[in-house]
PDB file of N, CA and C in Angstrom:
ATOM      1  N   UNK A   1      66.322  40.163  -2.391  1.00  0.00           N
ATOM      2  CA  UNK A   1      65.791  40.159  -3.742  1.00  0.00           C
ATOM      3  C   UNK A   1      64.718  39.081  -3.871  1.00  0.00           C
ATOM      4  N   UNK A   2      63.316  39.257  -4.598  1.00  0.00           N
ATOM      5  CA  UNK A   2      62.483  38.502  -4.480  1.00  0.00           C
ATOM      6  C   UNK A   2      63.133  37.718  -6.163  1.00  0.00           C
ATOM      7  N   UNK A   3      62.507  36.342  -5.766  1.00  0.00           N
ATOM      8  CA  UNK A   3      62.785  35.336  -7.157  1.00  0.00           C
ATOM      9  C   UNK A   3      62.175  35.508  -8.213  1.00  0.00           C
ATOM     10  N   UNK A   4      62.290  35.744  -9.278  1.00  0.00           N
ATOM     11  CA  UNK A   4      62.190  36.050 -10.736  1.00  0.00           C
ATOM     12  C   UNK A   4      60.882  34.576 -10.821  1.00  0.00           C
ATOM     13  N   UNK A   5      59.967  34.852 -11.226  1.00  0.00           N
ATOM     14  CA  UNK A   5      59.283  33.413 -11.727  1.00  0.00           C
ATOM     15  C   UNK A   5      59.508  33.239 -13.124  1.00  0.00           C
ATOM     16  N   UNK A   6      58.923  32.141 -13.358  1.00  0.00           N
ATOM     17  CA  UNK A   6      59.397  31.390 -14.629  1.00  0.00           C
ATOM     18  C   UNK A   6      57.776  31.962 -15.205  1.00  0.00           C
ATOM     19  N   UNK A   7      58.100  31.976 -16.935  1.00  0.00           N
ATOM     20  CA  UNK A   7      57.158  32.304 -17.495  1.00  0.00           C
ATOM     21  C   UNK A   7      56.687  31.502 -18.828  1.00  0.00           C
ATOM     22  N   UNK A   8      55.715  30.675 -19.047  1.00  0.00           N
ATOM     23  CA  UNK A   8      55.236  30.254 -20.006  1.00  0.00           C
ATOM     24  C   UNK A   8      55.566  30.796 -21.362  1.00  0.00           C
ATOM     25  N   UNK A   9      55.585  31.967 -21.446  1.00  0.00           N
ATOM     26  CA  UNK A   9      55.178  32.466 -22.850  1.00  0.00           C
ATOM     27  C   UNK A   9      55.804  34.159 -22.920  1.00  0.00           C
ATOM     28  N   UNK A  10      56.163  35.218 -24.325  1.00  0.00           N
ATOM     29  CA  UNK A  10      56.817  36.375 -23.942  1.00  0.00           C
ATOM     30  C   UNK A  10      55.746  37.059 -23.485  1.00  0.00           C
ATOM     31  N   UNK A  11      54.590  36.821 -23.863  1.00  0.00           N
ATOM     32  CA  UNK A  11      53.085  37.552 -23.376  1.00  0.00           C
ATOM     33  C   UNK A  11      52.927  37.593 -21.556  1.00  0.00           C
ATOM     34  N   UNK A  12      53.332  36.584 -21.283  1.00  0.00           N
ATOM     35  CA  UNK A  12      53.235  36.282 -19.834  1.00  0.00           C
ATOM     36  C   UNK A  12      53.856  37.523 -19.099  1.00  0.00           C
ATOM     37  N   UNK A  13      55.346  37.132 -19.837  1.00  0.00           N
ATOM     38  CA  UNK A  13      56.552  37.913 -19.374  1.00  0.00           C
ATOM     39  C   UNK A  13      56.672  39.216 -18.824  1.00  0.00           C
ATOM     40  N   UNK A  14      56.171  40.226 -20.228  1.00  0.00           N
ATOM     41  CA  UNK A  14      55.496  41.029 -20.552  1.00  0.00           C
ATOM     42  C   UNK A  14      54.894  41.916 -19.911  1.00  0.00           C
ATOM     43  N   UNK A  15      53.838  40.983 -19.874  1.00  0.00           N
ATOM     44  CA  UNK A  15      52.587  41.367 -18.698  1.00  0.00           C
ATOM     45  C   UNK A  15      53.146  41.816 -17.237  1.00  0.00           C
ATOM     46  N   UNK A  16      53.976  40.428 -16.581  1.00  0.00           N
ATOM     47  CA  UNK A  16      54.971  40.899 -15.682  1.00  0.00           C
ATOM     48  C   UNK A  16      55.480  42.172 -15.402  1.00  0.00           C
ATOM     49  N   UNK A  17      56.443  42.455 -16.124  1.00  0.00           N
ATOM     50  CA  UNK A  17      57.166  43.647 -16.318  1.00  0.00           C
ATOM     51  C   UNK A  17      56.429  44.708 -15.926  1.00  0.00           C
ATOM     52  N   UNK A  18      55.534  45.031 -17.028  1.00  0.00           N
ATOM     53  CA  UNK A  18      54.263  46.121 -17.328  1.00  0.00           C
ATOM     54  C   UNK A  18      53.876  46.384 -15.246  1.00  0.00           C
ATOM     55  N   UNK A  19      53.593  45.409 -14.361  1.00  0.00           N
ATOM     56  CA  UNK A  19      53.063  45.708 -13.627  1.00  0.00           C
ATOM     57  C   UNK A  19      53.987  45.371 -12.385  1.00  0.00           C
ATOM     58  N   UNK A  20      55.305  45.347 -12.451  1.00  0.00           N
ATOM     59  CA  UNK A  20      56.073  44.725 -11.248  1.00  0.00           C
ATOM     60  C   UNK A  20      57.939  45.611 -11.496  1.00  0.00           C
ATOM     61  N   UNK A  21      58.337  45.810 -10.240  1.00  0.00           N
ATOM     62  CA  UNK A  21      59.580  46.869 -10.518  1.00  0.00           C
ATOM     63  C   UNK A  21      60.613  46.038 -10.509  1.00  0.00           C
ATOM     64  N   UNK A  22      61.778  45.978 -11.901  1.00  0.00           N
ATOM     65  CA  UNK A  22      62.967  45.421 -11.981  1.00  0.00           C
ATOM     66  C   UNK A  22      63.695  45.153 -10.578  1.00  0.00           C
ATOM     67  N   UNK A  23      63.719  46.466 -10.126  1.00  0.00           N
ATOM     68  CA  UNK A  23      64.729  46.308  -9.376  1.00  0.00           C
ATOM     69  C   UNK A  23      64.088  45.627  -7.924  1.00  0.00           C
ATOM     70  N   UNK A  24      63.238  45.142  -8.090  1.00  0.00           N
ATOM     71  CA  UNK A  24      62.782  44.375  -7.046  1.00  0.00           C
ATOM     72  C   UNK A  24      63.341  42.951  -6.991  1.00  0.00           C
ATOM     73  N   UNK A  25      63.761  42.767  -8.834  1.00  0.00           N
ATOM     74  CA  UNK A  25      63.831  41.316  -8.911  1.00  0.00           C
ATOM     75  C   UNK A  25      65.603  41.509  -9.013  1.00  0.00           C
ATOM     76  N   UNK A  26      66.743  42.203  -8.864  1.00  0.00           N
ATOM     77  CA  UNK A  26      67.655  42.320  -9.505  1.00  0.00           C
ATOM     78  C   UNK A  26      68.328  43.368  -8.845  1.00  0.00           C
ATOM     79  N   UNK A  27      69.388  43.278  -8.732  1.00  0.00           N
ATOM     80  CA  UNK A  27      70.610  43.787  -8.195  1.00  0.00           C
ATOM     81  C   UNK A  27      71.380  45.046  -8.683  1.00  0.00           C
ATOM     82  N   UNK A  28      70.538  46.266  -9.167  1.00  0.00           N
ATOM     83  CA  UNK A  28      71.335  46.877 -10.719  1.00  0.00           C
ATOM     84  C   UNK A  28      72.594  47.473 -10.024  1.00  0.00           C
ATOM     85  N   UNK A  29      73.316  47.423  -9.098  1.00  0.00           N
ATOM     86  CA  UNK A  29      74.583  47.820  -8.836  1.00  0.00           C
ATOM     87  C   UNK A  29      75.899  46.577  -9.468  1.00  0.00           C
ATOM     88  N   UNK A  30      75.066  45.611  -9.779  1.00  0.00           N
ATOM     89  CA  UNK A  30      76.135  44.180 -10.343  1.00  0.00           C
ATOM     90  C   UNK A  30      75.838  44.062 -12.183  1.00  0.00           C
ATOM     91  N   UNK A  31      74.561  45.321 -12.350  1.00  0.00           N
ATOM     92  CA  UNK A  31      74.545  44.900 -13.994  1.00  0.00           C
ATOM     93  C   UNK A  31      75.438  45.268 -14.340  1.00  0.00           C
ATOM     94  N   UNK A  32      75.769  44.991 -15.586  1.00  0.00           N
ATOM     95  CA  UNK A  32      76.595  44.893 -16.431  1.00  0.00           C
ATOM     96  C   UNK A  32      76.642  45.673 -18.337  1.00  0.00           C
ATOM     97  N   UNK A  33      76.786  46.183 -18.471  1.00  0.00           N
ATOM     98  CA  UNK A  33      76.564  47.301 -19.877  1.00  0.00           C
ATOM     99  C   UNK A  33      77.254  45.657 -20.889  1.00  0.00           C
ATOM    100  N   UNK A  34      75.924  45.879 -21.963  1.00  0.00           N
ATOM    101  CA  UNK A  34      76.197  44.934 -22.813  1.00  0.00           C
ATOM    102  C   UNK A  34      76.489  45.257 -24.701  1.00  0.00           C
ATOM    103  N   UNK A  35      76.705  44.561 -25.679  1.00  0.00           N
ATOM    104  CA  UNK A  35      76.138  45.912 -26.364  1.00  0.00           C
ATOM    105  C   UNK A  35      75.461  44.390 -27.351  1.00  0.00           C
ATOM    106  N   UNK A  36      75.119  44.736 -28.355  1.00  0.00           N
ATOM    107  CA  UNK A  36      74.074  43.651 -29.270  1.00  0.00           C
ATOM    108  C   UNK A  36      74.525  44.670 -30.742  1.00  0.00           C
ATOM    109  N   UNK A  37      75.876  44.481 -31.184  1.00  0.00           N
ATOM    110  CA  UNK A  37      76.398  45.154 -32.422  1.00  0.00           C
ATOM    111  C   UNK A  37      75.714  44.371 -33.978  1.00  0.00           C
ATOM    112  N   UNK A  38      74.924  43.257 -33.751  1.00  0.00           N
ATOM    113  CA  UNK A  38      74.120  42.370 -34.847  1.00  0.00           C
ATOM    114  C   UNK A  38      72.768  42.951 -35.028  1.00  0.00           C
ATOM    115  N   UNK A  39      72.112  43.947 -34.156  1.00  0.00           N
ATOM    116  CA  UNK A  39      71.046  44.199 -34.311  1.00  0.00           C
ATOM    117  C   UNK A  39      70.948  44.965 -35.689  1.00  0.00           C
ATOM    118  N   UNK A  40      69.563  45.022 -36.294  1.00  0.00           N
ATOM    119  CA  UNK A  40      69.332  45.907 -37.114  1.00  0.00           C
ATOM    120  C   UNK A  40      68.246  46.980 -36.219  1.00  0.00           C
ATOM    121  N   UNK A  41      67.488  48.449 -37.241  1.00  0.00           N
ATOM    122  CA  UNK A  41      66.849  48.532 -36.152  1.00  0.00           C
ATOM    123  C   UNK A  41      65.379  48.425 -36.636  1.00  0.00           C
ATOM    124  N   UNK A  42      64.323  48.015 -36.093  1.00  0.00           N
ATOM    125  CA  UNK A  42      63.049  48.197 -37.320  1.00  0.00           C
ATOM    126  C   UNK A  42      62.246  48.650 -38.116  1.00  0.00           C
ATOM    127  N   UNK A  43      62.237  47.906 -39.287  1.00  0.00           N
ATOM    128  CA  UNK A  43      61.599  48.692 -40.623  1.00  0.00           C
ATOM    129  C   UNK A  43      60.396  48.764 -40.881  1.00  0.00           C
ATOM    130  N   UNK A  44      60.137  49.826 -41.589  1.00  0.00           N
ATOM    131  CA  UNK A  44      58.632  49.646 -41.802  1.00  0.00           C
ATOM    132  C   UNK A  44      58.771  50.550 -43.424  1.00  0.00           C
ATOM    133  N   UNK A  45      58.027  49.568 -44.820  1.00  0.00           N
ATOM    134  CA  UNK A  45      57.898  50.187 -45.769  1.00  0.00           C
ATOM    135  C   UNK A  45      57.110  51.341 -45.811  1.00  0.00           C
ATOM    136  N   UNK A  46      57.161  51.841 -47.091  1.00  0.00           N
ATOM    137  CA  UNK A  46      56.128  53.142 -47.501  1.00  0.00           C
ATOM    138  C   UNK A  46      56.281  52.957 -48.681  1.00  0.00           C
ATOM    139  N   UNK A  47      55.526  54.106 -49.009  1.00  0.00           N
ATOM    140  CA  UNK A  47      55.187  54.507 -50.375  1.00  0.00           C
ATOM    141  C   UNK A  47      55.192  56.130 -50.595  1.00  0.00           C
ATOM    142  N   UNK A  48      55.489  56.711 -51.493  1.00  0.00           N
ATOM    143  CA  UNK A  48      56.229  57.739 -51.881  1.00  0.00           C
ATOM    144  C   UNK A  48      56.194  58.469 -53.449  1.00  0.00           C
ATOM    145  N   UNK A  49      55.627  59.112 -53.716  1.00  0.00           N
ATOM    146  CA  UNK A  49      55.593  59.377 -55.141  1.00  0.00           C
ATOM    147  C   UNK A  49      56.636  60.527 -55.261  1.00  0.00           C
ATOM    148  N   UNK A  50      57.357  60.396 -56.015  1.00  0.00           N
ATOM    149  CA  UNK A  50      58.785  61.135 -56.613  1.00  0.00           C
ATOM    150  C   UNK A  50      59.103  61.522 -58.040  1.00  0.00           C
ATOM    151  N   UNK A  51      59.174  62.996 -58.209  1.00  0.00           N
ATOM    152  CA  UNK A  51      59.277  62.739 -59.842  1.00  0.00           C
ATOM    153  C   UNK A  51      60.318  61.994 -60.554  1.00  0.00           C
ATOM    154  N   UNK A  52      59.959  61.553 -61.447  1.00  0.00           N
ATOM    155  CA  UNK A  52      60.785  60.713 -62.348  1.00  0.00           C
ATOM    156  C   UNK A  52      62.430  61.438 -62.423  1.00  0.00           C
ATOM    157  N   UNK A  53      62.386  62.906 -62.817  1.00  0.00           N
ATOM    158  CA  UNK A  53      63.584  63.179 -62.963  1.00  0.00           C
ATOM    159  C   UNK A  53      64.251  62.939 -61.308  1.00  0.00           C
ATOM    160  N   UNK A  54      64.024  63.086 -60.337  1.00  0.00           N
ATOM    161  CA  UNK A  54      64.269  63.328 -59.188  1.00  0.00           C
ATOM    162  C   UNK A  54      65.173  61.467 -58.786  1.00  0.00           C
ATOM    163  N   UNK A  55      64.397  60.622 -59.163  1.00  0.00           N
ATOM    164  CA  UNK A  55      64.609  59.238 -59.005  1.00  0.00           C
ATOM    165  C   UNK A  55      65.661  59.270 -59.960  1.00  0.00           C
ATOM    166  N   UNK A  56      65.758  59.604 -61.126  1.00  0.00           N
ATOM    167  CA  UNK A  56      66.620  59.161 -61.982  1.00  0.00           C
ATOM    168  C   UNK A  56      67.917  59.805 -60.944  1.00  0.00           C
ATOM    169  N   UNK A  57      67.895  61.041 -61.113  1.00  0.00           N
ATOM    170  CA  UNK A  57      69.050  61.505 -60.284  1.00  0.00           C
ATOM    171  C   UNK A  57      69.770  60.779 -58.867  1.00  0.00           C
ATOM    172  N   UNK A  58      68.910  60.191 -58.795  1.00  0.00           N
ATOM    173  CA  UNK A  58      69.099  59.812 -56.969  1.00  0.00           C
ATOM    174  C   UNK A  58      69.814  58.395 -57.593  1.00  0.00           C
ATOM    175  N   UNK A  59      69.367  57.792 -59.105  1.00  0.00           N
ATOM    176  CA  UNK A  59      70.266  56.379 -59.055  1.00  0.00           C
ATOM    177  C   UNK A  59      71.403  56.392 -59.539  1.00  0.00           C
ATOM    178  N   UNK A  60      71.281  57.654 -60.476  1.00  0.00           N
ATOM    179  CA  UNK A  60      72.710  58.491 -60.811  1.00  0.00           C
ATOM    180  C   UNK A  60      73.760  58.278 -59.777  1.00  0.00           C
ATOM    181  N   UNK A  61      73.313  59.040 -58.661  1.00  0.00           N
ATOM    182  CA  UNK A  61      74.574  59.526 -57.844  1.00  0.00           C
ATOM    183  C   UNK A  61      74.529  58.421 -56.998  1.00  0.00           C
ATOM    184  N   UNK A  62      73.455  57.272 -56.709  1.00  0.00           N
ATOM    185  CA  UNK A  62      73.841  56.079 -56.375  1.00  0.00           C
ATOM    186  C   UNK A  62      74.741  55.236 -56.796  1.00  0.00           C
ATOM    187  N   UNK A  63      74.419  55.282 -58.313  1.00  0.00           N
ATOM    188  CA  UNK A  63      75.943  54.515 -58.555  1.00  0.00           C
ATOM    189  C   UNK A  63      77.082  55.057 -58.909  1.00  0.00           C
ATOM    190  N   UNK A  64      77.369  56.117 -58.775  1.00  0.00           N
ATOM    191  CA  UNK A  64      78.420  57.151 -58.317  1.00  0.00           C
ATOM    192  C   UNK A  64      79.357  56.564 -57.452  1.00  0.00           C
ATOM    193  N   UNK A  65      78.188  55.690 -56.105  1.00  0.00           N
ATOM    194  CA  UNK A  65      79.077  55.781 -54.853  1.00  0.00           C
ATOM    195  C   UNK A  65      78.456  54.564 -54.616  1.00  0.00           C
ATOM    196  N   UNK A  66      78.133  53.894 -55.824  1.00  0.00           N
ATOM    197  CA  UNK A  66      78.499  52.168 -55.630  1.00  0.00           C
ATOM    198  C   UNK A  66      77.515  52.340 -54.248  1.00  0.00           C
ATOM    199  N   UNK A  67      75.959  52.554 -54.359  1.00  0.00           N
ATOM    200  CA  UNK A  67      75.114  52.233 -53.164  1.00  0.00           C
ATOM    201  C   UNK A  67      73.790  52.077 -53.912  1.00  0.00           C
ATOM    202  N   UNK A  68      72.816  51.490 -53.590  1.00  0.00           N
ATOM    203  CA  UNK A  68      71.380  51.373 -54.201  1.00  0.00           C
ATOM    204  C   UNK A  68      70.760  52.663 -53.591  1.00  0.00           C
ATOM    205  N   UNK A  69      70.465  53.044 -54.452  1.00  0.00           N
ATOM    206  CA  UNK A  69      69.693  54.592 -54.506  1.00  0.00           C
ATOM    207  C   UNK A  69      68.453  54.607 -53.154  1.00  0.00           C
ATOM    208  N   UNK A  70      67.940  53.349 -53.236  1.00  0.00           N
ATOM    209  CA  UNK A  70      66.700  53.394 -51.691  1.00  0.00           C
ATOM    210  C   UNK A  70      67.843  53.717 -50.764  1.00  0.00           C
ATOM    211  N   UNK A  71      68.562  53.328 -50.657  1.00  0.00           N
ATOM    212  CA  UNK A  71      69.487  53.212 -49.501  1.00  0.00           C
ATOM    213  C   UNK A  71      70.552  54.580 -49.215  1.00  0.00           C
ATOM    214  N   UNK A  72      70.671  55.136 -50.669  1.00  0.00           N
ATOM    215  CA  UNK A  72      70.663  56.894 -50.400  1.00  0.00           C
ATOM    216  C   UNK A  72      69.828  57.854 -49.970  1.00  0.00           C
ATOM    217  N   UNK A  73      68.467  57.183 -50.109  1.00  0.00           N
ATOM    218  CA  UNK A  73      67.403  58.289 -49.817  1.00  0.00           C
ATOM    219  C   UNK A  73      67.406  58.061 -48.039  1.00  0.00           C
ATOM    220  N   UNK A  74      67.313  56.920 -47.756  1.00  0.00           N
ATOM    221  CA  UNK A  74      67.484  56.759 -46.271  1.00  0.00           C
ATOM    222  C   UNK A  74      68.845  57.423 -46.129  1.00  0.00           C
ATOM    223  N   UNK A  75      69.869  57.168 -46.050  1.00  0.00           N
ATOM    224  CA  UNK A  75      70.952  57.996 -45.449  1.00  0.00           C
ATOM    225  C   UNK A  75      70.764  59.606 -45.822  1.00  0.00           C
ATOM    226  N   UNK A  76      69.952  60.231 -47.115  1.00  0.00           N
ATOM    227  CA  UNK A  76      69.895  61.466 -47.191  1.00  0.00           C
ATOM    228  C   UNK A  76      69.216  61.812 -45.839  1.00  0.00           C
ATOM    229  N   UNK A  77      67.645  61.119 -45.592  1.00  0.00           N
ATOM    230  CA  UNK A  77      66.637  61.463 -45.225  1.00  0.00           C
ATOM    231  C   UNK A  77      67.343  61.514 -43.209  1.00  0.00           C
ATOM    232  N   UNK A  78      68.144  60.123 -43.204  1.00  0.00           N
ATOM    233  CA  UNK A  78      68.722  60.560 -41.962  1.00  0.00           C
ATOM    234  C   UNK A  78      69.492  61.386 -41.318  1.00  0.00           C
ATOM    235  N   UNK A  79      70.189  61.899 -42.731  1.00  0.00           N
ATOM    236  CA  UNK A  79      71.289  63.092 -42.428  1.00  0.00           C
ATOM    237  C   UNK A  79      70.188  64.663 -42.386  1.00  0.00           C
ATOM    238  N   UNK A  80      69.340  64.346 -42.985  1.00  0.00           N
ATOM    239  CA  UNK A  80      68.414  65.979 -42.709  1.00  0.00           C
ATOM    240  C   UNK A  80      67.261  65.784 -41.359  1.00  0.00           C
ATOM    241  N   UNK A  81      66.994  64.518 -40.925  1.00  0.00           N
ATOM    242  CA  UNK A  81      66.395  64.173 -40.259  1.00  0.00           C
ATOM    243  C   UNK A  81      67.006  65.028 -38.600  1.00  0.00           C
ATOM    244  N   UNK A  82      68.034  63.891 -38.410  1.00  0.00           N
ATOM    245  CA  UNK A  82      68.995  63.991 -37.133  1.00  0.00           C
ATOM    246  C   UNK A  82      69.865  64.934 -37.193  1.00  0.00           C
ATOM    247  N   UNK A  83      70.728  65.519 -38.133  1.00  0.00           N
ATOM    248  CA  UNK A  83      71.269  66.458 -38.192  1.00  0.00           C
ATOM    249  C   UNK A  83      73.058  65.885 -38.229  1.00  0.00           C
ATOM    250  N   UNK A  84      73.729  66.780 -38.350  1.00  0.00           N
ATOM    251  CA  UNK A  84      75.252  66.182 -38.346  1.00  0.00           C
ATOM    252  C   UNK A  84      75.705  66.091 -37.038  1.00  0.00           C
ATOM    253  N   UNK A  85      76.229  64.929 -36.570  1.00  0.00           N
ATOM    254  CA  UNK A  85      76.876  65.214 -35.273  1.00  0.00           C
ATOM    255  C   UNK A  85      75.720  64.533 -33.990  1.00  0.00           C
ATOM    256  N   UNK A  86      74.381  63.968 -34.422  1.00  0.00           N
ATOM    257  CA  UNK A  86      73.465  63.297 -33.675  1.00  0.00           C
ATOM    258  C   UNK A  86      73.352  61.782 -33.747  1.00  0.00           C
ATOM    259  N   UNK A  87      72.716  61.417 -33.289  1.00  0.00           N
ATOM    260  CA  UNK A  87      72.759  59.813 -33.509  1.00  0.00           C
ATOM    261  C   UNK A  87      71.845  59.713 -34.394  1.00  0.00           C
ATOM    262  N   UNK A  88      72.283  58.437 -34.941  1.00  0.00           N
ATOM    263  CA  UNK A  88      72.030  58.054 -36.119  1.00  0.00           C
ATOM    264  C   UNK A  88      71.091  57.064 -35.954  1.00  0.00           C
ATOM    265  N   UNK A  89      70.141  56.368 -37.015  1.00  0.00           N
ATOM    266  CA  UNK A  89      69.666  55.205 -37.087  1.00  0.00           C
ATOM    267  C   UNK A  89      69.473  54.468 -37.814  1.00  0.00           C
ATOM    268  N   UNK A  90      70.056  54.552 -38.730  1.00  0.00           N
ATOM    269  CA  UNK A  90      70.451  53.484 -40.180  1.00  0.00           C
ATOM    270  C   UNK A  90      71.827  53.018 -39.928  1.00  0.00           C
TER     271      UNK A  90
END
Protein backbone atom coordinates (compact mmCIF):
# COMPACT_ATOMS: atom_id res chain seq x y z
CA UNK A 1 0.00 0.00 0.00
CA UNK A 2 1.44 3.34 -1.01
CA UNK A 3 1.32 6.17 2.02
CA UNK A 4 -1.57 8.48 2.11
CA UNK A 5 0.16 12.13 2.10
CA UNK A 6 -0.77 14.74 4.31
CA UNK A 7 -2.78 17.58 2.92
CA UNK A 8 -2.81 21.28 3.62
CA UNK A 9 -6.23 22.13 2.89
CA UNK A 10 -9.91 20.04 1.74
CA UNK A 11 -9.12 21.62 -1.79
CA UNK A 12 -5.78 19.87 -1.81
CA UNK A 13 -7.41 16.71 -0.70
CA UNK A 14 -9.87 16.78 -3.18
CA UNK A 15 -7.87 17.39 -5.94
CA UNK A 16 -6.06 14.16 -4.79
CA UNK A 17 -8.85 11.93 -4.90
CA UNK A 18 -10.26 13.38 -8.29
CA UNK A 19 -6.93 12.05 -9.87
CA UNK A 20 -5.46 9.03 -7.76
CA UNK A 21 -7.27 5.36 -6.93
CA UNK A 22 -8.45 4.68 -3.21
CA UNK A 23 -7.59 1.53 -3.28
CA UNK A 24 -4.13 2.19 -3.99
CA UNK A 25 -3.93 3.99 -0.73
CA UNK A 26 -6.10 1.42 1.44
CA UNK A 27 -6.90 -1.96 2.18
CA UNK A 28 -10.86 -2.20 1.32
CA UNK A 29 -11.00 -5.90 2.45
CA UNK A 30 -10.34 -4.40 6.36
CA UNK A 31 -13.00 -1.41 5.77
CA UNK A 32 -15.39 -1.23 7.87
CA UNK A 33 -19.38 -0.12 7.19
CA UNK A 34 -19.99 2.97 9.30
CA UNK A 35 -23.18 4.79 9.58
CA UNK A 36 -23.33 8.92 10.43
CA UNK A 37 -27.24 8.71 11.91
CA UNK A 38 -26.66 12.91 12.83
CA UNK A 39 -26.48 13.79 9.32
CA UNK A 40 -29.08 15.91 7.76
CA UNK A 41 -29.25 15.80 4.03
CA UNK A 42 -28.80 19.15 1.91
CA UNK A 43 -31.10 21.93 1.47
CA UNK A 44 -31.68 24.19 -0.91
CA UNK A 45 -34.71 26.90 -0.70
CA UNK A 46 -37.28 27.85 -3.42
CA UNK A 47 -39.95 29.66 -4.19
CA UNK A 48 -43.34 28.51 -5.20
CA UNK A 49 -46.55 30.24 -5.84
CA UNK A 50 -49.64 28.31 -4.37
CA UNK A 51 -53.14 29.29 -4.21
CA UNK A 52 -54.18 30.74 -1.13
CA UNK A 53 -56.96 28.23 -0.64
CA UNK A 54 -54.48 25.37 -1.29
CA UNK A 55 -51.94 26.81 1.60
CA UNK A 56 -54.67 27.38 3.87
CA UNK A 57 -55.57 23.72 3.55
CA UNK A 58 -52.11 22.36 3.80
CA UNK A 59 -51.89 24.38 7.46
CA UNK A 60 -55.19 22.96 8.25
CA UNK A 61 -54.19 19.45 8.05
CA UNK A 62 -50.78 20.51 9.42
CA UNK A 63 -52.04 21.17 12.52
CA UNK A 64 -54.21 18.26 12.44
CA UNK A 65 -51.02 16.28 12.86
CA UNK A 66 -49.21 18.70 15.06
CA UNK A 67 -46.44 19.36 11.98
CA UNK A 68 -45.59 22.81 10.23
CA UNK A 69 -47.28 22.71 7.00
CA UNK A 70 -43.61 23.43 4.94
CA UNK A 71 -42.70 20.33 6.41
CA UNK A 72 -45.96 18.53 5.04
CA UNK A 73 -45.43 19.69 1.68
CA UNK A 74 -41.91 18.10 1.78
CA UNK A 75 -43.08 14.79 3.16
CA UNK A 76 -46.17 15.06 0.60
CA UNK A 77 -43.77 15.96 -2.21
CA UNK A 78 -41.43 12.97 -1.04
CA UNK A 79 -44.07 10.48 -0.80
CA UNK A 80 -45.20 11.29 -4.64
CA UNK A 81 -41.70 11.87 -5.53
CA UNK A 82 -40.06 8.31 -4.44
CA UNK A 83 -43.01 6.41 -4.20
CA UNK A 84 -44.12 4.02 -1.19
CA UNK A 85 -41.74 1.47 -0.26
CA UNK A 86 -38.40 3.54 -1.80
CA UNK A 87 -35.94 5.41 -0.04
CA UNK A 88 -36.57 8.27 1.33
CA UNK A 89 -34.85 11.65 1.83
CA UNK A 90 -36.30 13.80 4.36
Amino acid sequence: MKKTPKFNSEDEERDFWDTHDMTDYFDMSKAERVSFPNLRPTVKSISIRLPLALIERLKLMGRQKDVPYQSLIKVFLDERVYGQGKKRIA
